[in-house]
C-alpha atoms as a PDB file:
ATOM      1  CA  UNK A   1      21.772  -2.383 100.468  1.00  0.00           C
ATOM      2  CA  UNK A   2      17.872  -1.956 100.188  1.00  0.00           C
ATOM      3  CA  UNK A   3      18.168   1.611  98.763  1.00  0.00           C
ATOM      4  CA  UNK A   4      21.300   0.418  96.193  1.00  0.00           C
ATOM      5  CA  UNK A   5      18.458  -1.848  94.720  1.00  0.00           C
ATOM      6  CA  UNK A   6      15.777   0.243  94.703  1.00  0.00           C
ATOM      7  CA  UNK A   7      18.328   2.712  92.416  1.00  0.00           C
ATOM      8  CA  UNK A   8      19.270  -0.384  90.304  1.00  0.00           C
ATOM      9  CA  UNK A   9      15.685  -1.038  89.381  1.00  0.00           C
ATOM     10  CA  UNK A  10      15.232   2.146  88.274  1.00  0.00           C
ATOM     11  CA  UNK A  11      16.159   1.961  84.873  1.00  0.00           C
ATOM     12  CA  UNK A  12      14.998  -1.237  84.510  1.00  0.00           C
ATOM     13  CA  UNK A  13      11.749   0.182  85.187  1.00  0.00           C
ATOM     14  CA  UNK A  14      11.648   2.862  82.154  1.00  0.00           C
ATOM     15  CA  UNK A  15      13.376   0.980  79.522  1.00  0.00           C
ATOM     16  CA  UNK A  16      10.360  -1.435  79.920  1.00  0.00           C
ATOM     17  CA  UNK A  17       7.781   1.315  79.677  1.00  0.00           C
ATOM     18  CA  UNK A  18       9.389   2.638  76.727  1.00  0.00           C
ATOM     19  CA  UNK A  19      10.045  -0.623  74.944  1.00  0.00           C
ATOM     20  CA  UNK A  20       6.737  -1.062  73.451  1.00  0.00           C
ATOM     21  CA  UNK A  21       6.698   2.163  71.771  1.00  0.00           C
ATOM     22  CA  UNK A  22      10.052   1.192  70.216  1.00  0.00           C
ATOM     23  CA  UNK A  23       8.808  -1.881  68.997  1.00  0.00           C
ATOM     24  CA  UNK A  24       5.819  -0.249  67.333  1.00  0.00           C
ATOM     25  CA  UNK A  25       7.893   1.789  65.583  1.00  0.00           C
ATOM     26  CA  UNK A  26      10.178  -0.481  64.693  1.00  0.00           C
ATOM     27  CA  UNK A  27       7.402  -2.937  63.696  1.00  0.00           C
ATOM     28  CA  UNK A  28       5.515  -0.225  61.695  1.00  0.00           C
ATOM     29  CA  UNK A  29       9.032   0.817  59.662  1.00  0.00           C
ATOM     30  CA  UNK A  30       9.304  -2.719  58.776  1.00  0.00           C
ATOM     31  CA  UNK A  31       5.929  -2.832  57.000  1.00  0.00           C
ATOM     32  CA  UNK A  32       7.166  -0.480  54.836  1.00  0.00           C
ATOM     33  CA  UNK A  33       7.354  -2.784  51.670  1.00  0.00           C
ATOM     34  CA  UNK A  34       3.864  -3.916  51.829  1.00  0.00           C
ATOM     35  CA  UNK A  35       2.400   0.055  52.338  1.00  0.00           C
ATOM     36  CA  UNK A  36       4.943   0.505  48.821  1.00  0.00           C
ATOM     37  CA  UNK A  37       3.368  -2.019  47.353  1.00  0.00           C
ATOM     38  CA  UNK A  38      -0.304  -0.710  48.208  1.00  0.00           C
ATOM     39  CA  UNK A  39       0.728   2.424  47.467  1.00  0.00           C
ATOM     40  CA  UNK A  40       1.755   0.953  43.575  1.00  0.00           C
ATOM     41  CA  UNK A  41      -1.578  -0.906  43.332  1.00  0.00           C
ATOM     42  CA  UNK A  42      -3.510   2.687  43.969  1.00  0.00           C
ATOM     43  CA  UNK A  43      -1.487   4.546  41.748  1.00  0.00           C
ATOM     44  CA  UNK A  44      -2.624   1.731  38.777  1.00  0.00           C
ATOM     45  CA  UNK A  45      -6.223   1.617  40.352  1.00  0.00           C
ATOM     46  CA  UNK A  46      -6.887   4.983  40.380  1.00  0.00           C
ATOM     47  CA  UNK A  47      -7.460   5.917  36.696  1.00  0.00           C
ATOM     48  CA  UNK A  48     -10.603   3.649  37.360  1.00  0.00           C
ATOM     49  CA  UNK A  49     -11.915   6.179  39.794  1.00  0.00           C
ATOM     50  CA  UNK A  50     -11.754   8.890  38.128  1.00  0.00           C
ATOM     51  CA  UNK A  51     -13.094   7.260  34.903  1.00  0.00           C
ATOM     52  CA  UNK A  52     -15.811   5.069  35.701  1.00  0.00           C
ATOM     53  CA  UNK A  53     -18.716   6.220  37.479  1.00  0.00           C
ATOM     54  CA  UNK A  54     -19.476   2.669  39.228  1.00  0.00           C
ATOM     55  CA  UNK A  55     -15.585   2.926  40.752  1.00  0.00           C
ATOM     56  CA  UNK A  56     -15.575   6.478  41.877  1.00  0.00           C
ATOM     57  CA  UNK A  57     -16.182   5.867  45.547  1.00  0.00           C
ATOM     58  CA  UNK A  58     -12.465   3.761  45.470  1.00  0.00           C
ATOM     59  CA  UNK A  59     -10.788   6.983  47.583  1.00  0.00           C
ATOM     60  CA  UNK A  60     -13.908   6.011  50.248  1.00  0.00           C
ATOM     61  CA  UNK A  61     -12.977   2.613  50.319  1.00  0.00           C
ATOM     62  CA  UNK A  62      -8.857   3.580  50.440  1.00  0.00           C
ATOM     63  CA  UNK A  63      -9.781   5.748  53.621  1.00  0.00           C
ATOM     64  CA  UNK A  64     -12.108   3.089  55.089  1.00  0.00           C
ATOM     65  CA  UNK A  65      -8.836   0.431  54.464  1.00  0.00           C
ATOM     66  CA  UNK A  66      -6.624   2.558  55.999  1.00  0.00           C
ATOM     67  CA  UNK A  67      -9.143   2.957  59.313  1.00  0.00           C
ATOM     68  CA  UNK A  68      -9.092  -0.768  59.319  1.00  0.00           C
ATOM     69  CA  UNK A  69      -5.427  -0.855  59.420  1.00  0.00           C
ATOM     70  CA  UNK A  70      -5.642   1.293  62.215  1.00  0.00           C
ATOM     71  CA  UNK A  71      -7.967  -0.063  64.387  1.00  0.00           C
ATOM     72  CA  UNK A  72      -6.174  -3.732  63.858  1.00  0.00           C
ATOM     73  CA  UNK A  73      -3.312  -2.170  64.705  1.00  0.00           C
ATOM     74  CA  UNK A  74      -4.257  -1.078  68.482  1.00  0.00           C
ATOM     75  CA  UNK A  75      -4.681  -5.024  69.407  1.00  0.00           C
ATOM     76  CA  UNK A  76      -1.732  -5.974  67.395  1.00  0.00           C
ATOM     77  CA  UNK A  77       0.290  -9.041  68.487  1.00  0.00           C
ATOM     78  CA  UNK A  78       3.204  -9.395  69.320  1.00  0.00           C
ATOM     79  CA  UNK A  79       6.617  -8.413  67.070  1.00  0.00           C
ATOM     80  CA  UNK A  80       8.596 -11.523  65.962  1.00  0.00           C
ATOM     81  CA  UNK A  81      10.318  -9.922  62.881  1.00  0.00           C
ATOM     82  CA  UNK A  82      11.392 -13.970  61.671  1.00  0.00           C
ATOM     83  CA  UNK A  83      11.522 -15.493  58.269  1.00  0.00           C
ATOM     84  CA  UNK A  84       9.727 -18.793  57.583  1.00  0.00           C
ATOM     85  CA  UNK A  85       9.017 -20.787  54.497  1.00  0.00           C
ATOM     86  CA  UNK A  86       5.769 -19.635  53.754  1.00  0.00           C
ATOM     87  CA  UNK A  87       6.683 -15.926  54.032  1.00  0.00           C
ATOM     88  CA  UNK A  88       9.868 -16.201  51.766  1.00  0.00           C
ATOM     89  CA  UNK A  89       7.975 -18.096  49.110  1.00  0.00           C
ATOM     90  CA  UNK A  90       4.614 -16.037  49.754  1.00  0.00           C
ATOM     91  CA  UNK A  91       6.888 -12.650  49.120  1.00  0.00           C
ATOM     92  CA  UNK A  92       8.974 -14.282  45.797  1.00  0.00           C
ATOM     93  CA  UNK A  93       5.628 -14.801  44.291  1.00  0.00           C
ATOM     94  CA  UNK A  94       4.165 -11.454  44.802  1.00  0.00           C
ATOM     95  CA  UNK A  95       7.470  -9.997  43.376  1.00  0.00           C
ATOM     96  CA  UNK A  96       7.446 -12.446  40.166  1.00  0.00           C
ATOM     97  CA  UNK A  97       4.123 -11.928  39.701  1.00  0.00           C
ATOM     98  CA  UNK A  98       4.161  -7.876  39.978  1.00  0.00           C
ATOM     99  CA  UNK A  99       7.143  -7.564  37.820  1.00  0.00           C
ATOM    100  CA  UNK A 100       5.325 -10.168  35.147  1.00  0.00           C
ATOM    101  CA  UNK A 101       2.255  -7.767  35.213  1.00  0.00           C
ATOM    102  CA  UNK A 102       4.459  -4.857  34.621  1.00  0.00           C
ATOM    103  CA  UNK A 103       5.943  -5.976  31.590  1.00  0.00           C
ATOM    104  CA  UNK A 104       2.433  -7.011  30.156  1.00  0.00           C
ATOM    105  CA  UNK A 105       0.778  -4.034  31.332  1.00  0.00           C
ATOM    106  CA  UNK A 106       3.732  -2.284  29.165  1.00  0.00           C
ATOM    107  CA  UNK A 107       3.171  -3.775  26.098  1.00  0.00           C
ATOM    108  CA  UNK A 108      -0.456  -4.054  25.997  1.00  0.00           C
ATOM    109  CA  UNK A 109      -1.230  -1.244  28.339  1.00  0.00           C
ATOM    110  CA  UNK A 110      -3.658  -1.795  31.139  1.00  0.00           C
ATOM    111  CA  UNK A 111      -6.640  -3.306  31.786  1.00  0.00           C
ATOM    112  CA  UNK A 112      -8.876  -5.033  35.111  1.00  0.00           C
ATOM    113  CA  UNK A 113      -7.692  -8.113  34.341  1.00  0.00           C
ATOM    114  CA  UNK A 114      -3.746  -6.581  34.963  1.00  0.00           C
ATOM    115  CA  UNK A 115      -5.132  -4.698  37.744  1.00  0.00           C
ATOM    116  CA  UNK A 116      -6.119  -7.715  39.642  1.00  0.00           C
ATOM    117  CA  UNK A 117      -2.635  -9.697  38.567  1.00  0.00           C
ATOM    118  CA  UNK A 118      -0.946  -6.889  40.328  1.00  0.00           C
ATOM    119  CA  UNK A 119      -3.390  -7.069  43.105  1.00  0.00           C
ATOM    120  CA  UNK A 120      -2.781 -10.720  43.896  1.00  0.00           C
ATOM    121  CA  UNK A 121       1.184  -9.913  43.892  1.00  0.00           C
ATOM    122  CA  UNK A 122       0.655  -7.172  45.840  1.00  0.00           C
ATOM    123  CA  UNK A 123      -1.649  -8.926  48.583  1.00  0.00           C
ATOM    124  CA  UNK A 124       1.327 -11.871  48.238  1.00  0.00           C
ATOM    125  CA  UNK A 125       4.363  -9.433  49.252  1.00  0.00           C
ATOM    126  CA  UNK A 126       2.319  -7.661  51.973  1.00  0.00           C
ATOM    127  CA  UNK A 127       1.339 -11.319  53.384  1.00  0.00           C
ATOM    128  CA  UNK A 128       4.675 -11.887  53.584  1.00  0.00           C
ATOM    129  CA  UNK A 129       5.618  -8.795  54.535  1.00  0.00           C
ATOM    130  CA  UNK A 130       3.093  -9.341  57.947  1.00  0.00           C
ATOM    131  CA  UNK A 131       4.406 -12.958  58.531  1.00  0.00           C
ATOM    132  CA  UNK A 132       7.917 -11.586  58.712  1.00  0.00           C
ATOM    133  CA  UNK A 133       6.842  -9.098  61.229  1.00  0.00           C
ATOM    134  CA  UNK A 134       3.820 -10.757  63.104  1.00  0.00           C
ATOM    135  CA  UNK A 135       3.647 -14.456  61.659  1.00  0.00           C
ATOM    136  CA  UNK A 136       0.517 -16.157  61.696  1.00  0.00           C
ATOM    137  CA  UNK A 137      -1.069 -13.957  64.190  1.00  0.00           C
ATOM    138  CA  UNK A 138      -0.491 -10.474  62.322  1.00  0.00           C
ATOM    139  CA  UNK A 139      -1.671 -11.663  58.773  1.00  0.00           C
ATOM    140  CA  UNK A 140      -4.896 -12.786  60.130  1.00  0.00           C
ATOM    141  CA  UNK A 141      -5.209  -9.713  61.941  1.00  0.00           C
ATOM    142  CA  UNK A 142      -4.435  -7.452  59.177  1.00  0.00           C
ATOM    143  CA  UNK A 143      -5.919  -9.574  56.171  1.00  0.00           C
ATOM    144  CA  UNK A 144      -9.277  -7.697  55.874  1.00  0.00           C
ATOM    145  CA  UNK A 145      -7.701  -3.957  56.032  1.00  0.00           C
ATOM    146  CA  UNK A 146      -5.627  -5.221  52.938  1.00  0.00           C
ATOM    147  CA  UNK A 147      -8.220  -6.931  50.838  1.00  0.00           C
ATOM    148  CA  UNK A 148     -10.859  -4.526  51.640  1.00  0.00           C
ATOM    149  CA  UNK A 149      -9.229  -2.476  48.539  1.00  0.00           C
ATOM    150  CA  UNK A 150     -10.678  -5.000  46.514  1.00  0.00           C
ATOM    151  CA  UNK A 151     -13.758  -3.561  46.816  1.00  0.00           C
ATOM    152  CA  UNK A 152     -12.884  -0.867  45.123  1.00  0.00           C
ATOM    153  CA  UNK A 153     -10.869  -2.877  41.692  1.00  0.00           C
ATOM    154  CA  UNK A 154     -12.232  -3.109  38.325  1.00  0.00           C
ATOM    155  CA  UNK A 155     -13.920  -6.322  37.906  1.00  0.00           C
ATOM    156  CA  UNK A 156     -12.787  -8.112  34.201  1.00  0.00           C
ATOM    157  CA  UNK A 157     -15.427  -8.153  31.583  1.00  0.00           C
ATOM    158  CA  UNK A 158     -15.478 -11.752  31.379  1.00  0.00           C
ATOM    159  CA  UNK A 159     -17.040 -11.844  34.836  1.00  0.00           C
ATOM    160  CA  UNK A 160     -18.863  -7.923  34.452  1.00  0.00           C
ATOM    161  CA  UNK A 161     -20.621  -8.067  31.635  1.00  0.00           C
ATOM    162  CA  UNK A 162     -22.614 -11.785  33.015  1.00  0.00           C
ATOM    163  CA  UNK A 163     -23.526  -9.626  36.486  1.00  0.00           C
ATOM    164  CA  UNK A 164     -24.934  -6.503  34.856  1.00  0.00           C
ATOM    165  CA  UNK A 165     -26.621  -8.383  31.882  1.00  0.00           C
ATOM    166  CA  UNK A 166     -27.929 -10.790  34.197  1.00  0.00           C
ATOM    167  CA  UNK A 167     -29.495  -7.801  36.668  1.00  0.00           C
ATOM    168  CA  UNK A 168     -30.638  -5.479  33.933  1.00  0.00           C
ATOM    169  CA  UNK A 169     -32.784  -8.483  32.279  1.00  0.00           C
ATOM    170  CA  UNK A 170     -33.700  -9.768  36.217  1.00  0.00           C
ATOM    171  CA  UNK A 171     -34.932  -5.998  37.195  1.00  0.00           C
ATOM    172  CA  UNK A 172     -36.711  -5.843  33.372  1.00  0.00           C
ATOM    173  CA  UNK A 173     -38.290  -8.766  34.323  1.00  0.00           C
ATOM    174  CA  UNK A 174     -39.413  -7.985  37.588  1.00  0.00           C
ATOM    175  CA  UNK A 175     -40.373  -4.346  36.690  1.00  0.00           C
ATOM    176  CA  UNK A 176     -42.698  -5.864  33.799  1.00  0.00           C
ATOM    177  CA  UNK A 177     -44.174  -9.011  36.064  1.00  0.00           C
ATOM    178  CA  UNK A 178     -45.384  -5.663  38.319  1.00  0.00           C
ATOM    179  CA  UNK A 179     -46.324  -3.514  35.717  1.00  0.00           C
ATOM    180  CA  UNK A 180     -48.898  -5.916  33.948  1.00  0.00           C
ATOM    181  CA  UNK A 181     -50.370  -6.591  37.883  1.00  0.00           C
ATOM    182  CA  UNK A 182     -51.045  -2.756  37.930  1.00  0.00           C
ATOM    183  CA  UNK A 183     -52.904  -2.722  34.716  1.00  0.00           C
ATOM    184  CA  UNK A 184     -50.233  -0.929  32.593  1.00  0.00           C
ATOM    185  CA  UNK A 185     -49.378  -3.077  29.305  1.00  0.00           C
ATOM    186  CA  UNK A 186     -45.690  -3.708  29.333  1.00  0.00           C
ATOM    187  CA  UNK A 187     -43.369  -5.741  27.950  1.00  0.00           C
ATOM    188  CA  UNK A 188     -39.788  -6.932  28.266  1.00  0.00           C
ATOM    189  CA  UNK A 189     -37.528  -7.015  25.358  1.00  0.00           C
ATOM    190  CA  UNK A 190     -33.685  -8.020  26.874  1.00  0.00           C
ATOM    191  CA  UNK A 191     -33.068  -5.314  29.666  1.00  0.00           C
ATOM    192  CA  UNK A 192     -35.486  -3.048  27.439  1.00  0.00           C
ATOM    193  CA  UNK A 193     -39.245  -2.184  28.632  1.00  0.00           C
ATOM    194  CA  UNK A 194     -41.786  -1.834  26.075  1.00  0.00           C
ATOM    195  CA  UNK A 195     -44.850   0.818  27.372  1.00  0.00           C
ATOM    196  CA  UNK A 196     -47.620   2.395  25.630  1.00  0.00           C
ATOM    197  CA  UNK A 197     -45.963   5.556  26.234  1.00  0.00           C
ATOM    198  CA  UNK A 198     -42.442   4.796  24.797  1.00  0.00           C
ATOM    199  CA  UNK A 199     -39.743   2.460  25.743  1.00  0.00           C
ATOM    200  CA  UNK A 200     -37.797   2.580  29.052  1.00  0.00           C
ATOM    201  CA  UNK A 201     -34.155   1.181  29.108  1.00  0.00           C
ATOM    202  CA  UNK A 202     -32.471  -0.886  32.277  1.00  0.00           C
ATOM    203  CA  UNK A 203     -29.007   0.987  31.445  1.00  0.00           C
ATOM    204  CA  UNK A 204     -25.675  -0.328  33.501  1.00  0.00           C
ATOM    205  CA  UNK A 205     -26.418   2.638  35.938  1.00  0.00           C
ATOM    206  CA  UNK A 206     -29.544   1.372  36.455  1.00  0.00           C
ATOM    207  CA  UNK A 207     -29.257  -2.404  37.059  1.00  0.00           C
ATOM    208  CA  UNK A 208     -28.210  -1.959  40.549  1.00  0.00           C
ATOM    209  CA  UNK A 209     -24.817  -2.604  40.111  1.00  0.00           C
ATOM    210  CA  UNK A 210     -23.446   0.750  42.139  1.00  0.00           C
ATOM    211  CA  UNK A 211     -26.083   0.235  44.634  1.00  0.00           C
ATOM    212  CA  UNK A 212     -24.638  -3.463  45.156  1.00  0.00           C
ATOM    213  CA  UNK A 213     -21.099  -2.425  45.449  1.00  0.00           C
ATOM    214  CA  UNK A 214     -22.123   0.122  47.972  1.00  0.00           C
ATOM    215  CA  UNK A 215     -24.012  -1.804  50.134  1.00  0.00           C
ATOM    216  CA  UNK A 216     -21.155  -4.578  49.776  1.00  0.00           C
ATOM    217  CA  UNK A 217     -18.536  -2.208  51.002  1.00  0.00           C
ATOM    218  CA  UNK A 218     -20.986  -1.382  54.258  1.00  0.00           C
ATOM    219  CA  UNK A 219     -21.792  -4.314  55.715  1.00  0.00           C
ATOM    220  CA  UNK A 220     -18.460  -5.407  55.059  1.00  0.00           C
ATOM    221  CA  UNK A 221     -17.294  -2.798  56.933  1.00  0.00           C
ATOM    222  CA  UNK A 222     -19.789  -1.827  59.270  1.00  0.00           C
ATOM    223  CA  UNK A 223     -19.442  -5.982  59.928  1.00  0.00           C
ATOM    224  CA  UNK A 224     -16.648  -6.127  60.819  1.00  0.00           C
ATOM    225  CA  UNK A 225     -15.986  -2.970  62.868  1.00  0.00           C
ATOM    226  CA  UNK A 226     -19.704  -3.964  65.177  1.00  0.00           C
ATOM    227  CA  UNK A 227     -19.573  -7.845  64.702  1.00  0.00           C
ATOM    228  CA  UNK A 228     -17.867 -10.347  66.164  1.00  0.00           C
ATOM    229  CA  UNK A 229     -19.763 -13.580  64.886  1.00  0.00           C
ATOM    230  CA  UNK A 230     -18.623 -14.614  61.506  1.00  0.00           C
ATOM    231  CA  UNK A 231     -22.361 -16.078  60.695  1.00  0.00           C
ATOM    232  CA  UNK A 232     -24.085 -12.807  61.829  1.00  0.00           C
ATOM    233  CA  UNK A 233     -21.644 -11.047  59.363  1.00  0.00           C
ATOM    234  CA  UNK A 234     -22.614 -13.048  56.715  1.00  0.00           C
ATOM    235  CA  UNK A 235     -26.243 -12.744  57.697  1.00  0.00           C
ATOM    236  CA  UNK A 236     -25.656  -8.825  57.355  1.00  0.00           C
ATOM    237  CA  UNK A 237     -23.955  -8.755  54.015  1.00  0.00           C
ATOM    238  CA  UNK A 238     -26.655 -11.039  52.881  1.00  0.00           C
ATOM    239  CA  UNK A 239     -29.537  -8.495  53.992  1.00  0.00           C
ATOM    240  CA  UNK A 240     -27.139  -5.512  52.504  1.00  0.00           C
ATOM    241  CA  UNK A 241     -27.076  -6.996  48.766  1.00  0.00           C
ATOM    242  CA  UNK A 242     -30.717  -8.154  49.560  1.00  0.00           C
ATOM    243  CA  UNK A 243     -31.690  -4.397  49.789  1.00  0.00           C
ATOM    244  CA  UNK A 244     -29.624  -3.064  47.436  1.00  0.00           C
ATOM    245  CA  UNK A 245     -31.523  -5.238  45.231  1.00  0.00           C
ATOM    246  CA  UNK A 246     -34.932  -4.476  46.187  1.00  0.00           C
ATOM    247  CA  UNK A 247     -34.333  -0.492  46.115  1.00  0.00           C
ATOM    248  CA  UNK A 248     -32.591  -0.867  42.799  1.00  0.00           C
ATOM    249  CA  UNK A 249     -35.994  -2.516  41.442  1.00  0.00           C
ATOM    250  CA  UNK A 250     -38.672  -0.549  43.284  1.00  0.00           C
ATOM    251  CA  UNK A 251     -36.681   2.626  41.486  1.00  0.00           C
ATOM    252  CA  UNK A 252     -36.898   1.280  38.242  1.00  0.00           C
ATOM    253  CA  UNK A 253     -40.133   0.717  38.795  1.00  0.00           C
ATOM    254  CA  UNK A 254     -41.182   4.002  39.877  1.00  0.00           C
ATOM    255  CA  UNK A 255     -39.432   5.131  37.075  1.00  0.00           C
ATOM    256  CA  UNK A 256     -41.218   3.090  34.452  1.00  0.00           C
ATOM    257  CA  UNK A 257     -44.279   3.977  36.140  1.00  0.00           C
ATOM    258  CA  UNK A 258     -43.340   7.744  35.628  1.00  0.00           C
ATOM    259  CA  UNK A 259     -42.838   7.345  32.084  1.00  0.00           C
ATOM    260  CA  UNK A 260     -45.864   5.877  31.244  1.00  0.00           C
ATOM    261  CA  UNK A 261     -47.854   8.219  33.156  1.00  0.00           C
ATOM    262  CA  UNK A 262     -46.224  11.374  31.692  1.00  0.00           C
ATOM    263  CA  UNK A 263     -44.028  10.022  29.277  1.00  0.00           C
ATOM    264  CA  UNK A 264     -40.126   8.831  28.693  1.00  0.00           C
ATOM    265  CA  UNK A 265     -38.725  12.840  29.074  1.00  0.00           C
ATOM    266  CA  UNK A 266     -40.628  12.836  32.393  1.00  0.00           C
ATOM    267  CA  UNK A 267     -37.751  10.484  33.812  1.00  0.00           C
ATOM    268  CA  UNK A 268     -35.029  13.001  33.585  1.00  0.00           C
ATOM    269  CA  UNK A 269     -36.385  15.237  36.438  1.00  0.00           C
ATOM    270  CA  UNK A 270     -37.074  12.615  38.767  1.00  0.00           C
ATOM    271  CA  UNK A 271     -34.198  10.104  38.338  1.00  0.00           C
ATOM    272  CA  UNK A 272     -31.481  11.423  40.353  1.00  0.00           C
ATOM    273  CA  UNK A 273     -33.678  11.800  43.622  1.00  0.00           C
ATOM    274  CA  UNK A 274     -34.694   8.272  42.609  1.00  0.00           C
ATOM    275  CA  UNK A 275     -31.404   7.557  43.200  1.00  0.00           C
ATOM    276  CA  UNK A 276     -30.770   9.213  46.104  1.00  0.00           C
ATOM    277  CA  UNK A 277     -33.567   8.292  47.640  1.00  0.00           C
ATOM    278  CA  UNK A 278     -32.758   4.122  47.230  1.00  0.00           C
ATOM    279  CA  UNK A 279     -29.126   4.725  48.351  1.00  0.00           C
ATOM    280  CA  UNK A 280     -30.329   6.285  51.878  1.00  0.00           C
ATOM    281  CA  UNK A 281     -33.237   3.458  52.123  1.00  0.00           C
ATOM    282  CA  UNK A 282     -30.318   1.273  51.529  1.00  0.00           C
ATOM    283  CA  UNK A 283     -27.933   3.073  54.134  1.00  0.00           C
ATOM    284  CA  UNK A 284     -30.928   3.059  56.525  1.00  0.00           C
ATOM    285  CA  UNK A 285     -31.353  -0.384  56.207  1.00  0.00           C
ATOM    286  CA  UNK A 286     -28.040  -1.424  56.559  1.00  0.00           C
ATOM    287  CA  UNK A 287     -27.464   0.747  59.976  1.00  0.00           C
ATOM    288  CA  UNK A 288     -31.013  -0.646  61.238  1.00  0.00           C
ATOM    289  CA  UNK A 289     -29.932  -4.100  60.546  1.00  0.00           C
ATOM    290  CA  UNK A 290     -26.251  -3.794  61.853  1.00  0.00           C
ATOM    291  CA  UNK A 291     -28.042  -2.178  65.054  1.00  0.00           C
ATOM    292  CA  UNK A 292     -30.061  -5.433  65.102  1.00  0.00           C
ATOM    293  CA  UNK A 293     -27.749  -7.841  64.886  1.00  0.00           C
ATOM    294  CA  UNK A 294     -25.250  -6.378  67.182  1.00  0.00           C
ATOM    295  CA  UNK A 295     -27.855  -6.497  69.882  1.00  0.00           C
ATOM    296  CA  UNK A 296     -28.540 -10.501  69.307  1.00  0.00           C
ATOM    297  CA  UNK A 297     -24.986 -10.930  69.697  1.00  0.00           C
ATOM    298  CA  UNK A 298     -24.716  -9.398  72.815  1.00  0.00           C
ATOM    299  CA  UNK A 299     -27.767 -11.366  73.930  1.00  0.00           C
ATOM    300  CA  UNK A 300     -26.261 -14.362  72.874  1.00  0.00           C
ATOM    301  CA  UNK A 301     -22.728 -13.714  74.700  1.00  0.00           C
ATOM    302  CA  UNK A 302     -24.487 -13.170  77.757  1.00  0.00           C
ATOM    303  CA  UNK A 303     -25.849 -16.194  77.995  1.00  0.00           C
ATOM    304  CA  UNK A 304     -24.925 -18.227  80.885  1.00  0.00           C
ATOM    305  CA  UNK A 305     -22.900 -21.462  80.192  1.00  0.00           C
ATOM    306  CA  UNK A 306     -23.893 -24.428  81.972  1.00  0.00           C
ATOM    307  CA  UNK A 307     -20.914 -26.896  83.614  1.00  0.00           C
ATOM    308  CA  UNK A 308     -21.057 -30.433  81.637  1.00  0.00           C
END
């Protein structure tokens, strides 16, 4: 009787093991629509990356989504693969509002502002897409893989133009205030600098803005991958911008130094290891401070709580 058992259990025993593989497969085929739907927001982002110089790292920032994906995906929860309200009406949206962006984006041709209507759909039908599979549990677990591709969309000119006008006249400023402390007779005309030597110009390159999307997409990811503590990941995205800005200024002012010491055609042959040379400060600075801050945490979890 004991030994008729033992031979019933048997199978029992290996269809469990092998279940959870067949879920994960299952649950992986099912996200099929919203990897479609990514798939259809790349192929519209993608003229951006090859066209503008401030959006060509958007392949980096496709790989680094897809990593995320990944690593959410090893502590996944568990498959429920149910409809509810939210989902149904989540997904309608995201269709309406992708197929409403297709017709625009066919008679007017496209633009960020499109880009980011087709981006909302799309982030609406793969939210749905996760509830269906997941619920609750799954689209907070594999929010931040999705949206990280925003990182790497065109922002619209009504909200561009403000943030580089706004830095190129901030770093003229700046790089002026410093130059007149030094001695050297400068002054600021819009994002324009005004030396004895000729006039140096804050250009869109050199306002910081790629240096700030850079360090954005970092400490977001390097956040989120080493931190657990929402506040300390804020606290790290804060020092990222925070040195993006300060390298981005100290460069420009080097460089306005440069050209009034040997004049304005002197800046060609130093400005791209300028460049360079801010964007590993910057990388260095992010890693030190990620380092950093992933250390406090672990001090602070190991803390002993005392009974109340």
């Amino acid at each position: 009787m004991e030994a008729s058992l033992k031979i019933l259990n048997q199978p029992l025993q290996h269809n469990s093991t092998a279940q959870p593989a067949t879920t994960a497969g299952l649950a992986l085929a099912c996200l099929l629509p919203a990897f479609l739907a990514t798939a259809w927001l790349v192929s519209k982002a993608q003229w951006y990356w090859q066209h503008r110089p401030d959006l060509q790292f958007g392949w980096v920032v496709l790989l680094l989504s897809a990593y995320l994906f990944w690593e959410s995906w090893e502590v996944r929860p568990a498959s429920r693969f149910k409809w509810g309200v939210l989902p149904v009406v989540s997904g309608l949206a995201g269709v309406a509002l992708m197929f409403w962006v297709q017709v625009y984006q066919a008679a007017f041709g496209t633009m960020a502002a499109l880009i980011w209507g087709l981006a909302i759909g799309v982030w609406l039908v793969t939210f749905a897409n996760l509830g269906y599979v997941f619920g609750w549990p799954g689209v907070r677990r594999f929010t931040f893989a999705f949206l990280f591709l925003a990182l790497a969309l065109p922002l619209p000119s009504i909200i561009q133009g403000p943030i580089v006008n706004g830095l190129q006249r901030q770093v003229a400023a700046i790089d002026v205030d410093v130059l007149n402390v030094l001695g050297i007779p400068a002054q600021q005309v819009g994002s324009l600098i005004h030396l004895p030597n000729g006039t140096v110009g804050i250009d869109e390159a050199c306002s910081g803005i790629r240096s700030l999307q850079s360090a954005v997409m970092a400490t977001l990811f390097i956040g989120y991958l080493s931190l657990k503590r929402t506040s300390l990941r804020v606290v790290l995205l804060g020092a990222g911008i925070g040195l993006a800005l300060l390298g981005n200024i100290v460069r420009s002012l080097y460089l306005s130094y440069i050209a009034n010491a040997n004049g304005v055609d002197s800046i060609s042959a130093v400005h791209d290891a300028a460049g360079w040379s801010i964007l590993a400060f910057t990388v260095a600075g992010v890693a030190l401070f990620s380092w950093l801050f992933s250390r406090v945490e672990k001090k602070l979890s190991a803390k002993p709580t005392t009974a109340s």
